[in-house]
Protein backbone atom coordinates (compact mmCIF):
# COMPACT_ATOMS: atom_id res chain seq x y z
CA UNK A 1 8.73 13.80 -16.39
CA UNK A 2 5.10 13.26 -15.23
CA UNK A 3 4.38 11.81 -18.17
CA UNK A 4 7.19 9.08 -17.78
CA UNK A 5 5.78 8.63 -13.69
CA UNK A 6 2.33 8.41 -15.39
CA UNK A 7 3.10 5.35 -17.59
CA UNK A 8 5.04 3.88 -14.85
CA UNK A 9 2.33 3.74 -12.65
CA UNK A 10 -0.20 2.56 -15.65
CA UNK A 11 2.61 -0.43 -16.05
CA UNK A 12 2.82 -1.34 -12.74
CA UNK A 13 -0.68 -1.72 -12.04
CA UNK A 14 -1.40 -3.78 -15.01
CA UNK A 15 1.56 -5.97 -14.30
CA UNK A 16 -0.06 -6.26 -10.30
CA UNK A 17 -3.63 -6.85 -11.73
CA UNK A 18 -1.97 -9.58 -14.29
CA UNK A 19 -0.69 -11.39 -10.78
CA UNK A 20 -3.42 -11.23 -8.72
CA UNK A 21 -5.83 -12.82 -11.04
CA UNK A 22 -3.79 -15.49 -12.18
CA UNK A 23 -3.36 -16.05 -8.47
CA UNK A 24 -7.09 -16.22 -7.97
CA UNK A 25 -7.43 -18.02 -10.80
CA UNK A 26 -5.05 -20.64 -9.67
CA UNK A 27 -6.57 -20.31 -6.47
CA UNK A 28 -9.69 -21.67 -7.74
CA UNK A 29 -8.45 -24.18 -9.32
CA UNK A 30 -7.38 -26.11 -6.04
CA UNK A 31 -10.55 -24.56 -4.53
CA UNK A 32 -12.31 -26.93 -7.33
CA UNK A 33 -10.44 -29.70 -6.76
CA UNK A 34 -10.89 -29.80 -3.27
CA UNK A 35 -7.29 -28.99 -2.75
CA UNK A 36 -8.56 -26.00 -0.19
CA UNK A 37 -4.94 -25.19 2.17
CA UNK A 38 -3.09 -24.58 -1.29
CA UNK A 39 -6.44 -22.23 -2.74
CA UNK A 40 -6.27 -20.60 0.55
CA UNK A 41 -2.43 -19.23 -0.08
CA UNK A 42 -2.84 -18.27 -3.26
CA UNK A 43 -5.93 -16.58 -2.49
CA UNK A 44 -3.56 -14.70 0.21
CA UNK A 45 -1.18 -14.41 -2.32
CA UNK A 46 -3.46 -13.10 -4.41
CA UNK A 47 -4.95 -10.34 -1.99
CA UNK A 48 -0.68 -9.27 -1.17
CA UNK A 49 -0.73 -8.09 -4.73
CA UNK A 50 -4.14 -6.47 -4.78
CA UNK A 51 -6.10 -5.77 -1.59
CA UNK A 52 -9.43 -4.85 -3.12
CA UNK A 53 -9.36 -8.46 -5.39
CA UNK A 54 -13.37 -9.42 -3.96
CA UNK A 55 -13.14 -12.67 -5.71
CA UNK A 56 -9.85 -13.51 -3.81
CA UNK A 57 -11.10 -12.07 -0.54
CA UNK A 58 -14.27 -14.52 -1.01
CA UNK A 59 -12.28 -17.09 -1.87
CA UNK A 60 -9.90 -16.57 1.32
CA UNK A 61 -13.20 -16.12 3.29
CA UNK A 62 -14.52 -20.25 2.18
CA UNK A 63 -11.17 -21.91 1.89
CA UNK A 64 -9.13 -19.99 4.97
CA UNK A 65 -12.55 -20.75 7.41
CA UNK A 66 -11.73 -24.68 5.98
CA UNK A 67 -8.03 -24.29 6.97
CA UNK A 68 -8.92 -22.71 10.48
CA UNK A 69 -11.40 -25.34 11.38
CA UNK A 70 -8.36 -28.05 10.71
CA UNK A 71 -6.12 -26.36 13.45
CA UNK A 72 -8.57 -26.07 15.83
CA UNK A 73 -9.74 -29.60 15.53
CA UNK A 74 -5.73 -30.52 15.96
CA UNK A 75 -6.01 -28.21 18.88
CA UNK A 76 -9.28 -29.16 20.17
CA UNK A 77 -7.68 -32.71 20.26
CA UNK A 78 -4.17 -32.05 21.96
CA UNK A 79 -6.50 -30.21 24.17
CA UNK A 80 -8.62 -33.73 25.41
CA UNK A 81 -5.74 -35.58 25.50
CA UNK A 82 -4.11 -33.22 27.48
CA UNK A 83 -0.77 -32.76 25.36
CA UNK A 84 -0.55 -29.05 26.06
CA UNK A 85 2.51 -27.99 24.33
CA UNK A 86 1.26 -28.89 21.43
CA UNK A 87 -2.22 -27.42 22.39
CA UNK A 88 -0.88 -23.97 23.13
CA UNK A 89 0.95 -24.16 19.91
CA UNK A 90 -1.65 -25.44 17.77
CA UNK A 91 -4.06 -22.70 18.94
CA UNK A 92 -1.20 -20.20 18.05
CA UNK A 93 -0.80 -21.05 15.08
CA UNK A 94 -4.71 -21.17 14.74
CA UNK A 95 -4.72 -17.12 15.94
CA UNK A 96 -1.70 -16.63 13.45
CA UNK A 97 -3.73 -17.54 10.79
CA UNK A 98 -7.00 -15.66 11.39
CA UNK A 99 -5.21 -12.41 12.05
CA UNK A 100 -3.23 -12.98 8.63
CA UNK A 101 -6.86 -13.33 7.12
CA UNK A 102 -7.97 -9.97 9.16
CA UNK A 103 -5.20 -8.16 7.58
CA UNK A 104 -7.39 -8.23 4.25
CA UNK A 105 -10.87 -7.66 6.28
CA UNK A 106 -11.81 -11.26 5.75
CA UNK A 107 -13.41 -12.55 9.17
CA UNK A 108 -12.70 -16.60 9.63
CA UNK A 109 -14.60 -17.83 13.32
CA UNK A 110 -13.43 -19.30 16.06
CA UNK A 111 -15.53 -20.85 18.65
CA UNK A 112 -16.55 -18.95 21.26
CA UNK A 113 -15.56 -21.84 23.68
CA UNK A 114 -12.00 -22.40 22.23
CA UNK A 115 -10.08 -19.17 24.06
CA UNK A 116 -11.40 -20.51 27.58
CA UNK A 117 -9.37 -24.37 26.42
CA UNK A 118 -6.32 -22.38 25.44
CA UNK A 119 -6.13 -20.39 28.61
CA UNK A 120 -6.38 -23.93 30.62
CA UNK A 121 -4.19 -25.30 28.66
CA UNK A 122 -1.38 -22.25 29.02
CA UNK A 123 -1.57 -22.29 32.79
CA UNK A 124 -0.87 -25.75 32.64
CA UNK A 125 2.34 -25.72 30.12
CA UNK A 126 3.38 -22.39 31.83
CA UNK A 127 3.40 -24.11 35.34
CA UNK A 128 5.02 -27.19 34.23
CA UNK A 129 8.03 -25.26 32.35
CA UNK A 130 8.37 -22.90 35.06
CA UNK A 131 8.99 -25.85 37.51
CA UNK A 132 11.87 -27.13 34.87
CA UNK A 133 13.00 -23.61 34.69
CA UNK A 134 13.47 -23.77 38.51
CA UNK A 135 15.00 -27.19 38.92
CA UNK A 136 17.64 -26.10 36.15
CA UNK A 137 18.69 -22.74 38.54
CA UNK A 138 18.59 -25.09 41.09
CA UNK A 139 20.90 -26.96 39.63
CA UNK A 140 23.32 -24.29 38.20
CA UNK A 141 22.11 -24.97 34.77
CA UNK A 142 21.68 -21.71 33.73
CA UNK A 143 22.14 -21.68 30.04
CA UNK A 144 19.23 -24.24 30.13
CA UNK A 145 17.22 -22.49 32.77
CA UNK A 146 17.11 -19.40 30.62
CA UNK A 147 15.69 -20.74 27.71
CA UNK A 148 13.03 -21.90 29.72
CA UNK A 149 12.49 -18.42 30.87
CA UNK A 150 12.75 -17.09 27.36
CA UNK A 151 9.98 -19.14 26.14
CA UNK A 152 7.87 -18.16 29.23
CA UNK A 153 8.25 -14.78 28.84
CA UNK A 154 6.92 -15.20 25.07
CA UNK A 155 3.68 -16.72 25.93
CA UNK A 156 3.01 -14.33 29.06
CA UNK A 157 5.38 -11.42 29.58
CA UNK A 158 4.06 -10.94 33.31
CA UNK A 159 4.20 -14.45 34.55
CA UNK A 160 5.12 -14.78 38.37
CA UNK A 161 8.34 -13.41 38.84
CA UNK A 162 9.66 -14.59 35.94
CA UNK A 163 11.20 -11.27 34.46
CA UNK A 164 13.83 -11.28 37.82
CA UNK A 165 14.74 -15.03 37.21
CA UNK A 166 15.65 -14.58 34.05
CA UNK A 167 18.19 -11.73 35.17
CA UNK A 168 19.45 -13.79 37.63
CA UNK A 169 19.95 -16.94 34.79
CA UNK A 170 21.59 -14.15 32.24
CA UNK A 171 23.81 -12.39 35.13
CA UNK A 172 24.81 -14.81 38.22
CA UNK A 173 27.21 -16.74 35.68
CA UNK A 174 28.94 -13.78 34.55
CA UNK A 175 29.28 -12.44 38.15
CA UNK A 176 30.57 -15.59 39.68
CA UNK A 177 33.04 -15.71 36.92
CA UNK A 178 33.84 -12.01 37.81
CA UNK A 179 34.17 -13.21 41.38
CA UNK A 180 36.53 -15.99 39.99
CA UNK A 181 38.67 -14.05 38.60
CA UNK A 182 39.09 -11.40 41.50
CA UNK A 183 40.17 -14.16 43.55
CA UNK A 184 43.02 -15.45 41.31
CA UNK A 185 43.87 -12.07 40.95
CA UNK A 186 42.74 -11.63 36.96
CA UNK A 187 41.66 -8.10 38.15
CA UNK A 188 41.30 -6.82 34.33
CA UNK A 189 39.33 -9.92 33.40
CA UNK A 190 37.36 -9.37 36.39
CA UNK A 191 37.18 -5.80 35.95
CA UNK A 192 35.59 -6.32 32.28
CA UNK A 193 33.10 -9.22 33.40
CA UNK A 194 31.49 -6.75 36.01
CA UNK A 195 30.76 -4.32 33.18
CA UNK A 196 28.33 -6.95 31.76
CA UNK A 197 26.66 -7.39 35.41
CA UNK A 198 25.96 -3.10 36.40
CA UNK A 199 23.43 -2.96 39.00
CA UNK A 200 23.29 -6.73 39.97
CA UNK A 201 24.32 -7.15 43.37
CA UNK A 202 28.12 -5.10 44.67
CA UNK A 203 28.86 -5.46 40.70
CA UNK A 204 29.27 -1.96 40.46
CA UNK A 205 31.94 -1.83 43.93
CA UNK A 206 33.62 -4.49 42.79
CA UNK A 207 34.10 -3.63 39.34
CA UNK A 208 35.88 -0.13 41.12
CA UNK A 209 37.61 -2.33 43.35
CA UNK A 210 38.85 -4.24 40.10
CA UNK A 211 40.22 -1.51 38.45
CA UNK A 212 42.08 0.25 41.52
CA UNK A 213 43.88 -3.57 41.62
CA UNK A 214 44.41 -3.63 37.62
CA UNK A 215 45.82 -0.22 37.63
CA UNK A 216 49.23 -0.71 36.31
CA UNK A 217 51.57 2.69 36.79
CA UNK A 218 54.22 3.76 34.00
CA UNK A 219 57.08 6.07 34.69
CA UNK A 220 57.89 7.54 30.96
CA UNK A 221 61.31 8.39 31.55
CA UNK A 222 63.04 11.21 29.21
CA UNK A 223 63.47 9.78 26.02
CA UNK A 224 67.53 9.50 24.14
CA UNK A 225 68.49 11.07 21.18
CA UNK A 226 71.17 8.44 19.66
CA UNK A 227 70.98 10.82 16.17
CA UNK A 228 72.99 14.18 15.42
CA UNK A 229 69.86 16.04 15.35
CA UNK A 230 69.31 18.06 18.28
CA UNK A 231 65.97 18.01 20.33
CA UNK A 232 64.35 15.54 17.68
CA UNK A 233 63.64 13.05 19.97
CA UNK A 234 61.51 16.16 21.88
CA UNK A 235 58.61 15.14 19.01
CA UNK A 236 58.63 11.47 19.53
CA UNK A 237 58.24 11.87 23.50
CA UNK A 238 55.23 13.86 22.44
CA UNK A 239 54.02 11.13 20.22
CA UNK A 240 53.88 8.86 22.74
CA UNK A 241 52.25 11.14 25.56
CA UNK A 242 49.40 11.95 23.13
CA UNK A 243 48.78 8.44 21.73
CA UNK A 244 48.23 7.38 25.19
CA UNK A 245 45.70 9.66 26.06
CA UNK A 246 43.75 8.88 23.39
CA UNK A 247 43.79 5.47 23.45
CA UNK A 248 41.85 5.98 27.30
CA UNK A 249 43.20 2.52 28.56
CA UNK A 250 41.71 2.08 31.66
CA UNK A 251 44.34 0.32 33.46
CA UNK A 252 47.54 2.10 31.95
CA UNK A 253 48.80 5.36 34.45
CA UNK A 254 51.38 7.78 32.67
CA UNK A 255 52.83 8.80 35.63
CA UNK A 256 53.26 12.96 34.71
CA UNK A 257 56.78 13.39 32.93
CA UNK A 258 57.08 17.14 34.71
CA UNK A 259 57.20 15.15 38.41
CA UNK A 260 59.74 12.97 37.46
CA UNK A 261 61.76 15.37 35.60
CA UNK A 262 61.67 17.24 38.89
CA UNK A 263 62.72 14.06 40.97
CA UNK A 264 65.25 12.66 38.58
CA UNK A 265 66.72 16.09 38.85
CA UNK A 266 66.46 16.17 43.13
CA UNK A 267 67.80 12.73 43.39
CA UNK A 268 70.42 13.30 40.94
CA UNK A 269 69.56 9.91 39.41
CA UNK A 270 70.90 9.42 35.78
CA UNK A 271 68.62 7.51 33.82
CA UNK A 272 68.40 6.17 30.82
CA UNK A 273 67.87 3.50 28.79
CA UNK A 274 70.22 1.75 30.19
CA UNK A 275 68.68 0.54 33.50
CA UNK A 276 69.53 -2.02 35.98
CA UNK A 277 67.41 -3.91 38.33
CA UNK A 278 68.73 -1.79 40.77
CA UNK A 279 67.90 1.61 39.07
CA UNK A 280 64.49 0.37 38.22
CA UNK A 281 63.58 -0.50 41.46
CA UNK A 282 64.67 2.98 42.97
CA UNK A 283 63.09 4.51 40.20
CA UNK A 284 59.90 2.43 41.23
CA UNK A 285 59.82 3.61 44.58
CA UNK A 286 60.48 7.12 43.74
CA UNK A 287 57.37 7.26 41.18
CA UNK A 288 55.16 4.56 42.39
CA UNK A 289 55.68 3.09 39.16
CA UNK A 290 55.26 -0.73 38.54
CA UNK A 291 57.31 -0.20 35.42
CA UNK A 292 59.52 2.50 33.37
CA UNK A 293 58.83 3.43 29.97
CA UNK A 294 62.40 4.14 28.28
CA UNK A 295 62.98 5.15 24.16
CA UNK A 296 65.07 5.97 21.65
CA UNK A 297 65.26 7.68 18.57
CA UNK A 298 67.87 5.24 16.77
CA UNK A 299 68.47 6.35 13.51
CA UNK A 300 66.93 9.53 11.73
CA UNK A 301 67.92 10.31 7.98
CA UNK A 302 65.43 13.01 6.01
CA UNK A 303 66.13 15.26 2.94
CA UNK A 304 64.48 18.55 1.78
CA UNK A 305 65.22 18.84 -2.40
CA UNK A 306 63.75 22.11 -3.24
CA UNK A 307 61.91 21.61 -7.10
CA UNK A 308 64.35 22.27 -9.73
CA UNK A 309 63.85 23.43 -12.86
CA UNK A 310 65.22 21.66 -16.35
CA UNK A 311 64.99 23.65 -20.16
CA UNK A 312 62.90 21.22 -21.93
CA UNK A 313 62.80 21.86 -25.77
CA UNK A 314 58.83 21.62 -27.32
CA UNK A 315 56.37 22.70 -29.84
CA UNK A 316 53.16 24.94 -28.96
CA UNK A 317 50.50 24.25 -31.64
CA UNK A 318 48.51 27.14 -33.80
CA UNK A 319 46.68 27.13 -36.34
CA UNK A 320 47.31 29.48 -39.44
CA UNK A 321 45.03 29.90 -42.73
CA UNK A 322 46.24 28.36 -46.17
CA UNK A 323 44.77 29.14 -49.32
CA UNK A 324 43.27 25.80 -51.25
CA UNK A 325 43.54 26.33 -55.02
CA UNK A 326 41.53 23.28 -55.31
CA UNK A 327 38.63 24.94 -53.27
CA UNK A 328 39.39 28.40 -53.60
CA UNK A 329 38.61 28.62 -50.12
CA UNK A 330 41.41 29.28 -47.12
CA UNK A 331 41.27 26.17 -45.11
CA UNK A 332 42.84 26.21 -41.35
CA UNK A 333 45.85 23.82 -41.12
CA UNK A 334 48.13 23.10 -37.83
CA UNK A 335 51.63 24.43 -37.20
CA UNK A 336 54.22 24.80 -34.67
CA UNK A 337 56.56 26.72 -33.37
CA UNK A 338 59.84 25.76 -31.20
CA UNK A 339 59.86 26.78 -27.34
CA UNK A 340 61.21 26.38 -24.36
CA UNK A 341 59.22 24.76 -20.91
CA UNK A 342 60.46 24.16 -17.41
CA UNK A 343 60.75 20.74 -15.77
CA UNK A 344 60.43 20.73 -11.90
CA UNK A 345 61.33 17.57 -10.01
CA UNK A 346 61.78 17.54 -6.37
CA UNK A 347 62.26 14.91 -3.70
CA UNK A 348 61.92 14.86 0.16
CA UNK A 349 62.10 11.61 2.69
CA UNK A 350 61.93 10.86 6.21
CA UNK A 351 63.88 7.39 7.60
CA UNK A 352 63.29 7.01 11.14
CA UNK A 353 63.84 3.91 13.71
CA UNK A 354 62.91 4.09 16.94
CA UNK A 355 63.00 1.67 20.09
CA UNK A 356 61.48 1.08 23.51
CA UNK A 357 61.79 -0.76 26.66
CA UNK A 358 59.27 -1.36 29.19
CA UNK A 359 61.06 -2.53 32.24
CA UNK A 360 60.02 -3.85 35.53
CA UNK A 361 60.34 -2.34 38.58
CA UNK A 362 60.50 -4.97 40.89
CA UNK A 363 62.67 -7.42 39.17
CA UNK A 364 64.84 -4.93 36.36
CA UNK A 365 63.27 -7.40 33.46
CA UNK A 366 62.39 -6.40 30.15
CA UNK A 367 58.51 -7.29 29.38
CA UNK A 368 57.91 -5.86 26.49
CA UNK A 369 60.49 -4.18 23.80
CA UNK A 370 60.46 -3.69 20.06
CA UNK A 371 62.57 -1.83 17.18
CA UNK A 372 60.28 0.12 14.81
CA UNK A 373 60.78 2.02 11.38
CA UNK A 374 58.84 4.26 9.28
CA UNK A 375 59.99 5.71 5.97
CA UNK A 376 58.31 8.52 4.02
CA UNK A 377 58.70 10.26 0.86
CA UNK A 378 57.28 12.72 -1.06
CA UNK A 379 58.10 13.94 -4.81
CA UNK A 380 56.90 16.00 -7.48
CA UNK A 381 57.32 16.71 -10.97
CA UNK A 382 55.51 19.21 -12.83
CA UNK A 383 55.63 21.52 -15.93
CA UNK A 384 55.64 25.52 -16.16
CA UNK A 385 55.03 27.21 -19.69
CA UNK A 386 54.54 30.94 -20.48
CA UNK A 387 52.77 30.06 -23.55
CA UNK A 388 49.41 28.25 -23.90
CA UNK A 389 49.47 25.36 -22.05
CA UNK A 390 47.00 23.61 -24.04
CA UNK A 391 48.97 23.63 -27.44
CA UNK A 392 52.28 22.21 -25.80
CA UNK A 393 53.89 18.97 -27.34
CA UNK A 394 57.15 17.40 -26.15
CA UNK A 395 60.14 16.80 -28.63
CA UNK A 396 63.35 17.96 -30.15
CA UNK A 397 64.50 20.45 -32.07
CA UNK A 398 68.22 21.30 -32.91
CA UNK A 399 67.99 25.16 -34.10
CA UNK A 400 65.31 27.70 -33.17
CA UNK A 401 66.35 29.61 -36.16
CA UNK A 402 66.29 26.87 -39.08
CA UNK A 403 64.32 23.45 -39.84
CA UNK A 404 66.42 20.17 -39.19
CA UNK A 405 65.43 16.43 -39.90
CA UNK A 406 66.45 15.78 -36.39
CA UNK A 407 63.69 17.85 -35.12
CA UNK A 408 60.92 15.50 -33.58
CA UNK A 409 57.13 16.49 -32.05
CA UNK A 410 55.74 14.44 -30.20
CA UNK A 411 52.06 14.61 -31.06
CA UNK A 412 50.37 11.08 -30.39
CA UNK A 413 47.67 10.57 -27.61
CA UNK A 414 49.73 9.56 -24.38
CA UNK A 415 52.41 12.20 -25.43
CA UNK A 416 50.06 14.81 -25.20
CA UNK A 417 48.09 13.05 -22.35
CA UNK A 418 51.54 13.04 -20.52
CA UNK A 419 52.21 16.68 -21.13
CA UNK A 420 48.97 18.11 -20.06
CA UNK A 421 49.51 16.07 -17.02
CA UNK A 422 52.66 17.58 -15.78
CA UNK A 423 51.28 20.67 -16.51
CA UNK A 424 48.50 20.20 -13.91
CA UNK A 425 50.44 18.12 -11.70
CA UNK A 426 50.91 18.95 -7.52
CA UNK A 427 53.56 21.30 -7.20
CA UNK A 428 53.54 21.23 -3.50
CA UNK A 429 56.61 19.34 -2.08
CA UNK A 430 56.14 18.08 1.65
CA UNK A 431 57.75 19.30 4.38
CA UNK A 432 60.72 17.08 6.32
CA UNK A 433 59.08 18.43 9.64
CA UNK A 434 55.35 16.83 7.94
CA UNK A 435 56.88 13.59 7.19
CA UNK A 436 58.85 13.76 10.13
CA UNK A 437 55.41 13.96 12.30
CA UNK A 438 54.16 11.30 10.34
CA UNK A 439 56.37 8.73 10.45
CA UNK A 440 56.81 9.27 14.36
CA UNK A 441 53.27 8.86 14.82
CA UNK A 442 53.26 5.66 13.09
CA UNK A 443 56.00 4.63 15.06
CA UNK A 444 54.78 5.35 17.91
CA UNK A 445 50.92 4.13 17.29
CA UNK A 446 52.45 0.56 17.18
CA UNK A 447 55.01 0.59 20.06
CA UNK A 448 52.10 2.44 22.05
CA UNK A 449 49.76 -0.16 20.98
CA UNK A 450 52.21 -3.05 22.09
CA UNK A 451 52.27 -1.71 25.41
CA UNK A 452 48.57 -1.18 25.77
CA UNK A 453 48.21 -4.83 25.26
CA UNK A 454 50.81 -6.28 27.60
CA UNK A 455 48.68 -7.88 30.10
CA UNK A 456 50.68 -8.23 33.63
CA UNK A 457 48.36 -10.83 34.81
CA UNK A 458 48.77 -13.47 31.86
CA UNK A 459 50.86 -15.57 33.37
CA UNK A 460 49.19 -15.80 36.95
């Protein structure tokens, strides 16, 4: 193993040696023709595949100082003519370029002079595209205004009070949209929009405010049972009730099933999922609900087939010792004997519908209602031998005392591929009451999930 690491390594730095002198050797090559920007990357080319190249690293040291002096004469003459974007740029660049040298301790020189002309310069772009900054906020234009204030914060992170206009750019739109909203009563939009804005201005009290308005209170009345199976409709209530908590919508209330069990019960009301405008909006009162939450098990069909075993007739392999006259030796040769092996099959499904309503309180409507059905199944089939498992073949056989041609083994590949297959196959049949639970959960995920989306302010 260290061997292999060893000769790895050996590889790897003659293949990085290879590049970086036919990088330098390219390099001077331009460097000769007078071609110096292109011999000054490939002497940085050179010195990425091998910092310690010298003759690269001298190379960089003539041909990058040739480079450098061209930016700074570009700067030097944005700088007289007083073009200082392009000045502060150019310099940038300029500073880019001798600390990519300095990465490879190769020094290029800047005038002494130049940092002094760049700092001018900067005050003077800096002032002029804070003043456009300003006239876009003044304007409203805030999308513009802010990248203004992005590219001031990139050149100085500390200029003026540049740091707070830019949160007031990236936050007063969202927040007068949020205040939008509130007013045409869009209390979850709004309620959302404040969570961008936390801390700016009454964003937090409003956002509070938003929610207690969004709040939208379900009565979950007692489920029906329209199937012959008693109390099944017990687990899809509790389906429901759970998926809800999860889900943590903000703005949905389950009104506690307990309380208006113990109402329904006080007021003698009756109902079901058949309710009128007139029961709803009694109901509403009663609960405080702004809508009732009604279902029904429609249709529920399982069965439970306990494994059952079939007499299969097979061979089990074995291997016996025949003399070879030939030879003279005993050579090992295959044979079979007839048994007997079990079959199991077994089957158990789950066919469930169920349907909701959710129903206004103050007008008896439907808003939102849909049927929904879930079918699961479960089989197995599997094989149980008493003999050695791995010598069983399938076939026929007509006699277990006496030879017939009608007897048949089946000996190929997939036959025995098959075989050994059932004879490691599950043998644990599923539960109606486990398929039961998970076809009502899937059930109820997507009825849930309808009525977490309804949106009661959509149409406003």
């Amino acid at each position: 193993m260290k061997l292999k690491n060893l000769s790895f390594l050996v590889l790897f730095i003659l293949v990085s040696c290879t590049g970086t002198k036919k990088m330098t050797k390219r390099a001077l090559a331009f460097e000769q023709q007078g071609m110096y920007t292109e011999a000054a990357n490939y002497y940085l080319e050179a010195l990425r595949r091998k910092s310690t190249n010298i003759d690269a690293a001298m190379g960089l040291k003539r041909t990058g100082q040739l480079v450098l002096d061209d930016l700074l004469a570009a700067f030097f003459k944005s700088h007289t003519s007083k073009a200082y974007k392009t000045s502060v740029y150019t310099y940038l660049k300029a500073e880019n370029y001798k600390s990519s040298a300095a990465v490879f301790k190769v020094s290029l020189e800047v005038p002494s002079y130049y940092p002094g002309y760049y700092k001018e310069d900067l005050a003077f772009y800096l002032a002029a595209i804070y003043d456009d900054a300003m006239s876009c906020l003044d304007k409203e234009e805030f999308d513009k205004g802010l990248s203004y204030l992005d590219e001031i914060l990139r050149l100085d992170a500390a200029y003026k009070d540049v740091a707070e206009l830019k949160t007031y750019a990236r936050l007063e739109p969202v927040y007068r949209k949020a205040n939008l909203a509130l007013e045409t009563k869009k209390f979850r939009s709004a309620y959302y929009l404040f969570g961008k804005t936390i801390s700016y201005k009454d964003s937090d009290e409003l956002k509070a405010y938003a929610l207690k308005e969004a709040q939208y209170p379900i009565a979950m009345l007692p489920f029906e049972n329209a199937t012959t199976t008693a109390n099944i409709h017990k687990s899809f209530e509790s389906q429901f009730l759970n998926l809800f908590v999860k889900d943590k919508n903000p703005f949905i209330k389950i009104i506690d099933r307990v309380h208006i069990e113990t109402v329904l019960n006080e007021q003698e009301l009756g109902l079901s999922g058949l309710v009128d405008s007139q029961t709803a909006a009694k109901a509403g009162d009663l609960f405080g609900a702004k809508a009732l939450l009604v279902g029904r098990l429609v249709s529920y069909d399982a069965k439970f087939s306990v494994p059952k075993a079939t007499k299969k007739k097979g061979w089990e392999s074995y291997k016996q010792k025949k003399y070879n006259a030939a030879t003279k030796e005993y050579d090992l040769v295959t044979k079979y004997s007839k048994v007997k092996y079990n079959l199991f099959q077994g089957i158990s499904y789950v066919n469930l519908t169920i349907e909701y309503k959710l129903i206004s309180t103050e007008t008896g409507e439907i808003l939102a209602t849909n049927l929904f059905t879930d079918k699961r199944e479960d089989n197995v089939r599997y094989i149980e031998f008493d003999g050695n498992t791995k010598n069983l073949v399938s076939g026929t056989w007509v006699s277990s005392q006496t030879d017939s041609e009608s007897d048949r083994k089946n000996t190929g590949y997939k036959d025995r591929k098959n075989i050994q297959g059932l004879l490691k196959a599950n043998k644990n049949l599923r539960s109606k009451a486990d398929l039961m639970s998970i076809a009502l959960k899937n059930v109820s995920a997507k009825a849930v999930s309808e009525i977490n989306s309804y949106n009661p302010e959509e149409n406003l």
